[in-house]
C-alpha atoms as a PDB file:
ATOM      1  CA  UNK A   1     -63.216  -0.511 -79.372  1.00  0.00           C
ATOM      2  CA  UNK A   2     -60.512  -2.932 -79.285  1.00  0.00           C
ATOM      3  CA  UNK A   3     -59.619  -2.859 -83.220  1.00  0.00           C
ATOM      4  CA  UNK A   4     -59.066   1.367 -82.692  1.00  0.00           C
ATOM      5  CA  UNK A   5     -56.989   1.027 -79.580  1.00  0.00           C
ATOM      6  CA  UNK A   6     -54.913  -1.676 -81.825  1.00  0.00           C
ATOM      7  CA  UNK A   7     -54.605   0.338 -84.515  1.00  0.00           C
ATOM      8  CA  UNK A   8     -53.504   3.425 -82.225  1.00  0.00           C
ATOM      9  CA  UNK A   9     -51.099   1.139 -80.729  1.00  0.00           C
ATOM     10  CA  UNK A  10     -49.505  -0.121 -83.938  1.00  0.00           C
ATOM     11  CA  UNK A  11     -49.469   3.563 -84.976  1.00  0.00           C
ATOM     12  CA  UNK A  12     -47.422   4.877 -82.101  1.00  0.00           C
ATOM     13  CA  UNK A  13     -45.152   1.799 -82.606  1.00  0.00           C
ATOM     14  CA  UNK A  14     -44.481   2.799 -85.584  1.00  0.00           C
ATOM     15  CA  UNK A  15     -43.432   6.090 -85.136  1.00  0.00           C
ATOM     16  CA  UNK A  16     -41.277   5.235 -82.129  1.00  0.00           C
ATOM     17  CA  UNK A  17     -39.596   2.637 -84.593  1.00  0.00           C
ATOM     18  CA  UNK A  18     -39.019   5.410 -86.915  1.00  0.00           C
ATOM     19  CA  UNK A  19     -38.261   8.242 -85.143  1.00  0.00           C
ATOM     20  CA  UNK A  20     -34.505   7.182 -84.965  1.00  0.00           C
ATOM     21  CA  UNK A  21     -34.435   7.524 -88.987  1.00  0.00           C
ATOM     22  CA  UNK A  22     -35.446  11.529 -88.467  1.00  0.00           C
ATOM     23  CA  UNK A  23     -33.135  13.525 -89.435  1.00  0.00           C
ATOM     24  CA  UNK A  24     -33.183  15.943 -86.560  1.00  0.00           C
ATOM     25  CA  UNK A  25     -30.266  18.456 -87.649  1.00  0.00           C
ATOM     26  CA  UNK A  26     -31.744  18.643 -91.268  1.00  0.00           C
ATOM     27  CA  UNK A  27     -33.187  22.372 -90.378  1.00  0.00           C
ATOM     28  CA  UNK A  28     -30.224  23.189 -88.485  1.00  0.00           C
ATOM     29  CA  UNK A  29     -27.857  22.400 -90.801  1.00  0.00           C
ATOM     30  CA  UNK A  30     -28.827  25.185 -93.649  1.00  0.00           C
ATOM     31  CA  UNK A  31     -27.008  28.226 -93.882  1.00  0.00           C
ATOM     32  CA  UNK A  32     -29.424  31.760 -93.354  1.00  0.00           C
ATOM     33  CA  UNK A  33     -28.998  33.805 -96.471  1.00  0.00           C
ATOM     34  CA  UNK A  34     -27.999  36.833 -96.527  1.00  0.00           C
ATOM     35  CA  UNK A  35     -30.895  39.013 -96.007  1.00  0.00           C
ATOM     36  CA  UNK A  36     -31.589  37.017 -92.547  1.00  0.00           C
ATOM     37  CA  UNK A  37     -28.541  37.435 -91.292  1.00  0.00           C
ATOM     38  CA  UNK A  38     -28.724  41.199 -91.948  1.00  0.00           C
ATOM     39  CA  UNK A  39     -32.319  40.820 -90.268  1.00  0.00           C
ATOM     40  CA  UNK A  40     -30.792  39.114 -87.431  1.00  0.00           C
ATOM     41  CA  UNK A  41     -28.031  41.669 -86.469  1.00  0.00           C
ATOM     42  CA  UNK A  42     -30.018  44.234 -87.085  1.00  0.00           C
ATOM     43  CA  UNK A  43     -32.391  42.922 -84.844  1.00  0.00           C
ATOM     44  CA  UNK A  44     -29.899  42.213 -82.058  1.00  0.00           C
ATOM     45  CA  UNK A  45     -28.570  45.886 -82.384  1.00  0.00           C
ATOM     46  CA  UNK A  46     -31.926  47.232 -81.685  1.00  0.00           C
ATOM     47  CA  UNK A  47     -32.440  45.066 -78.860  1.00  0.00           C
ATOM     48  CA  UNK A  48     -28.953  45.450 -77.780  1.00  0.00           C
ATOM     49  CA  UNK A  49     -29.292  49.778 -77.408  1.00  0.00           C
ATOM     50  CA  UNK A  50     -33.132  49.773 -76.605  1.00  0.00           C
ATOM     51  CA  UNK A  51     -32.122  47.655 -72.934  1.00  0.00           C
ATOM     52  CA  UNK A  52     -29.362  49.960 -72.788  1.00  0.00           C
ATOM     53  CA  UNK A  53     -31.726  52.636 -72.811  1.00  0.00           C
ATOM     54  CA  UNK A  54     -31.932  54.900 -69.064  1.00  0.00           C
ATOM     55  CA  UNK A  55     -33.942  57.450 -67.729  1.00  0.00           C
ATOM     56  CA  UNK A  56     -31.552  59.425 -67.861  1.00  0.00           C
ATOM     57  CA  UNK A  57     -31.040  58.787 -71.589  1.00  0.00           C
ATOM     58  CA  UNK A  58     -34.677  59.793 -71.863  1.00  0.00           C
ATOM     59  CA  UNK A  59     -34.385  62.826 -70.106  1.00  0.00           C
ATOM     60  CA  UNK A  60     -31.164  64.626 -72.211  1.00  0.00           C
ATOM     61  CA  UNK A  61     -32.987  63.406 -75.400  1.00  0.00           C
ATOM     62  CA  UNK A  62     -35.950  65.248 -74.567  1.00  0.00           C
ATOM     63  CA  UNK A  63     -34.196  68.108 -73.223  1.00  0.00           C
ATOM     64  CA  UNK A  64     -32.582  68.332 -76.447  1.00  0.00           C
ATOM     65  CA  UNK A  65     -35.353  67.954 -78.598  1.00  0.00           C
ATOM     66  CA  UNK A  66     -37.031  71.054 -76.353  1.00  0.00           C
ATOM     67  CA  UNK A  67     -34.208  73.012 -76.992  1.00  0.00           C
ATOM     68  CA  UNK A  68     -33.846  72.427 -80.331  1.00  0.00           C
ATOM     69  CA  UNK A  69     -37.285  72.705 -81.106  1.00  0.00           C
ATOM     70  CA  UNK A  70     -37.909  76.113 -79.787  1.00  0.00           C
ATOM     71  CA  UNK A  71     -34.846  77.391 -81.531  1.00  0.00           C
ATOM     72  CA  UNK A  72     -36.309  76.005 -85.116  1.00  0.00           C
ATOM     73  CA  UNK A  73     -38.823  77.775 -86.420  1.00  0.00           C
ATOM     74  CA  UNK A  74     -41.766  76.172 -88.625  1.00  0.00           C
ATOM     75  CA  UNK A  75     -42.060  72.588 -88.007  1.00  0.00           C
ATOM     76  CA  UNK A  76     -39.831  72.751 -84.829  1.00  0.00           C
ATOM     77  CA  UNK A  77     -43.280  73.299 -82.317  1.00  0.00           C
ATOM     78  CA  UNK A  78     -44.063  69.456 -82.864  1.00  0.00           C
ATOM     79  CA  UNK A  79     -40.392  68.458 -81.914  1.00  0.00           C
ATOM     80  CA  UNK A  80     -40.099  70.751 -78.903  1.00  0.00           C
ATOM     81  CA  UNK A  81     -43.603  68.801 -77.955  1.00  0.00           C
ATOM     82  CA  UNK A  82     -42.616  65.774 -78.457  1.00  0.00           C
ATOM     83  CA  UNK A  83     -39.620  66.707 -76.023  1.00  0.00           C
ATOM     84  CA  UNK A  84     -41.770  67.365 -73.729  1.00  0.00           C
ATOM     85  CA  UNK A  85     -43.545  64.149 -73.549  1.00  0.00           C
ATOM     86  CA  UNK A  86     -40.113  62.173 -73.813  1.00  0.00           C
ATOM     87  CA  UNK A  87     -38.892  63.981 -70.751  1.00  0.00           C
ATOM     88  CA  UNK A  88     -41.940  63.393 -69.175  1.00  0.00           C
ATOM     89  CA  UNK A  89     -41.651  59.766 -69.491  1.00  0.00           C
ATOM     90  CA  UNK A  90     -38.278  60.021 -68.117  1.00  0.00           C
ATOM     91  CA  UNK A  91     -39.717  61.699 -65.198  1.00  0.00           C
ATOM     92  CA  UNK A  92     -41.799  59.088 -64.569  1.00  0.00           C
ATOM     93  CA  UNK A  93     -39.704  56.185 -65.160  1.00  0.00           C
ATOM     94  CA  UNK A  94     -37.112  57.884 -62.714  1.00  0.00           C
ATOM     95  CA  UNK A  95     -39.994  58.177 -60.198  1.00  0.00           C
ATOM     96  CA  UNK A  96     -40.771  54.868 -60.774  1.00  0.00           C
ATOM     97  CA  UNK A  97     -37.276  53.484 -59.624  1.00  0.00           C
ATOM     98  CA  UNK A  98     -36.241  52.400 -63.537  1.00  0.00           C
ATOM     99  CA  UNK A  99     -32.515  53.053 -62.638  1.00  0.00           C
ATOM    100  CA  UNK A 100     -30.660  49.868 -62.619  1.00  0.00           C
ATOM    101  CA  UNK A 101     -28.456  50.905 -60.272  1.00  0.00           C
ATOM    102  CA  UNK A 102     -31.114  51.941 -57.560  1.00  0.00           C
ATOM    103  CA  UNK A 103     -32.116  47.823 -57.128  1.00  0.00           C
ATOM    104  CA  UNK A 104     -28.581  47.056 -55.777  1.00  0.00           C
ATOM    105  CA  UNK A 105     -28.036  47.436 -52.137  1.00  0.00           C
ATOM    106  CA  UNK A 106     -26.815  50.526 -50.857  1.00  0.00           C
ATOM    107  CA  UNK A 107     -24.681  50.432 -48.238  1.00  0.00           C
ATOM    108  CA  UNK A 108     -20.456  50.670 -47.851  1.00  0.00           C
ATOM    109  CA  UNK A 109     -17.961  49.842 -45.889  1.00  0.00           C
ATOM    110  CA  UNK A 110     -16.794  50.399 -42.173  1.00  0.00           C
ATOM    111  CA  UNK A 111     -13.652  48.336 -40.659  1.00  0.00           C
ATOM    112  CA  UNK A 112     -13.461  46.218 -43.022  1.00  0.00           C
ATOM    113  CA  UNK A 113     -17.219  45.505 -43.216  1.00  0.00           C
ATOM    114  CA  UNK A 114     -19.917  45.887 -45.844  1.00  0.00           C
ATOM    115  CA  UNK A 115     -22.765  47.273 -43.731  1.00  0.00           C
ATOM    116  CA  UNK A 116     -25.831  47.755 -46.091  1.00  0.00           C
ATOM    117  CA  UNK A 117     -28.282  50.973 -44.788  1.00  0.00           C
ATOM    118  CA  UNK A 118     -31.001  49.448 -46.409  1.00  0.00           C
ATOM    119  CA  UNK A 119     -33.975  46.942 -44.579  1.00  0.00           C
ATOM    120  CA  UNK A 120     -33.814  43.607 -44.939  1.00  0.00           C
ATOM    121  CA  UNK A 121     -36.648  41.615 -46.110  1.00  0.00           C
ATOM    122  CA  UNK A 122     -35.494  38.568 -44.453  1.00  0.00           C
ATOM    123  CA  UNK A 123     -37.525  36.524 -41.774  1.00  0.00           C
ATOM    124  CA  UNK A 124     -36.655  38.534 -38.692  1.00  0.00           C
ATOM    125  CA  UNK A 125     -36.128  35.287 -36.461  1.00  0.00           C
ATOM    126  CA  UNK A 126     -33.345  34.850 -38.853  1.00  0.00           C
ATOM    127  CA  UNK A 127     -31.780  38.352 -38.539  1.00  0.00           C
ATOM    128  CA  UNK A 128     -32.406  38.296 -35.170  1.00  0.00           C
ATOM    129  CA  UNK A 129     -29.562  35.028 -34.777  1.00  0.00           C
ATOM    130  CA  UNK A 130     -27.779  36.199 -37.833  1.00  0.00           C
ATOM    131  CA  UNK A 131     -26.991  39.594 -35.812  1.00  0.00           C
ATOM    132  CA  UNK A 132     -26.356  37.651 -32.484  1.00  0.00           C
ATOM    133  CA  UNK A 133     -23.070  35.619 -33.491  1.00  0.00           C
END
């Protein structure tokens, strides 16, 4: 049992002795071609416009693709369908509360004062002093 935890020893010791010779930058340092570059920005672009990507985005594009779908005729029927469903997942998302602008605080101002009109979800011990400077 000894000779194994020796050898394991002697093992690690030698990688910690060698680990400063690693060349740790080596993968780093190549250039992407080409191809993954074009990859890569493509990639971010998609990324980039799918977060941008609203309810209310969802529900003009599937308005539009009703509209337009009922005025085409042949092949139209499956896009004014699939309109249907895209606005219907805008529905729900709306429903939902996926507008980014409906997590901030509402509230305004009065004298000078930001008074939000929504409730806290603070300790009420806490709002209790806060309101009692």
């Amino acid at each position: 049992m000894s000779d194994s935890s020796d050898r394991l020893e002697r093992d690690v010791e030698e990688v910690l002795a060698n680990i400063e010779d690693f060349d740790w930058r080596r993968r780093q340092s190549r250039r992407p071609g080409p191809i993954r570059l074009a990859a890569q920005r493509l990639a971010t672009g998609l990324v980039n416009r799918a977060t941008a990507l609203t309810p209310n985005h969802l529900l003009l594009l599937g308005a539009l693709m009703l509209i337009v779908g009922l005025v085409i005729r042949g092949g139209g029927l499956w896009l004014a369908v699939a309109g249907i469903v895209i606005f219907v997942i805008g529905l729900f998302w709306t429903s939902r509360g996926g507008n980014p602008q409906a997590n901030q605080p509402k509230g305004g101002y009065w004298r000078d004062r930001y008074i939000s009109y929504e409730q806290s979800t603070q300790n009420p011990l806490r709002r209790f002093f806060r309101r009692n400077r």
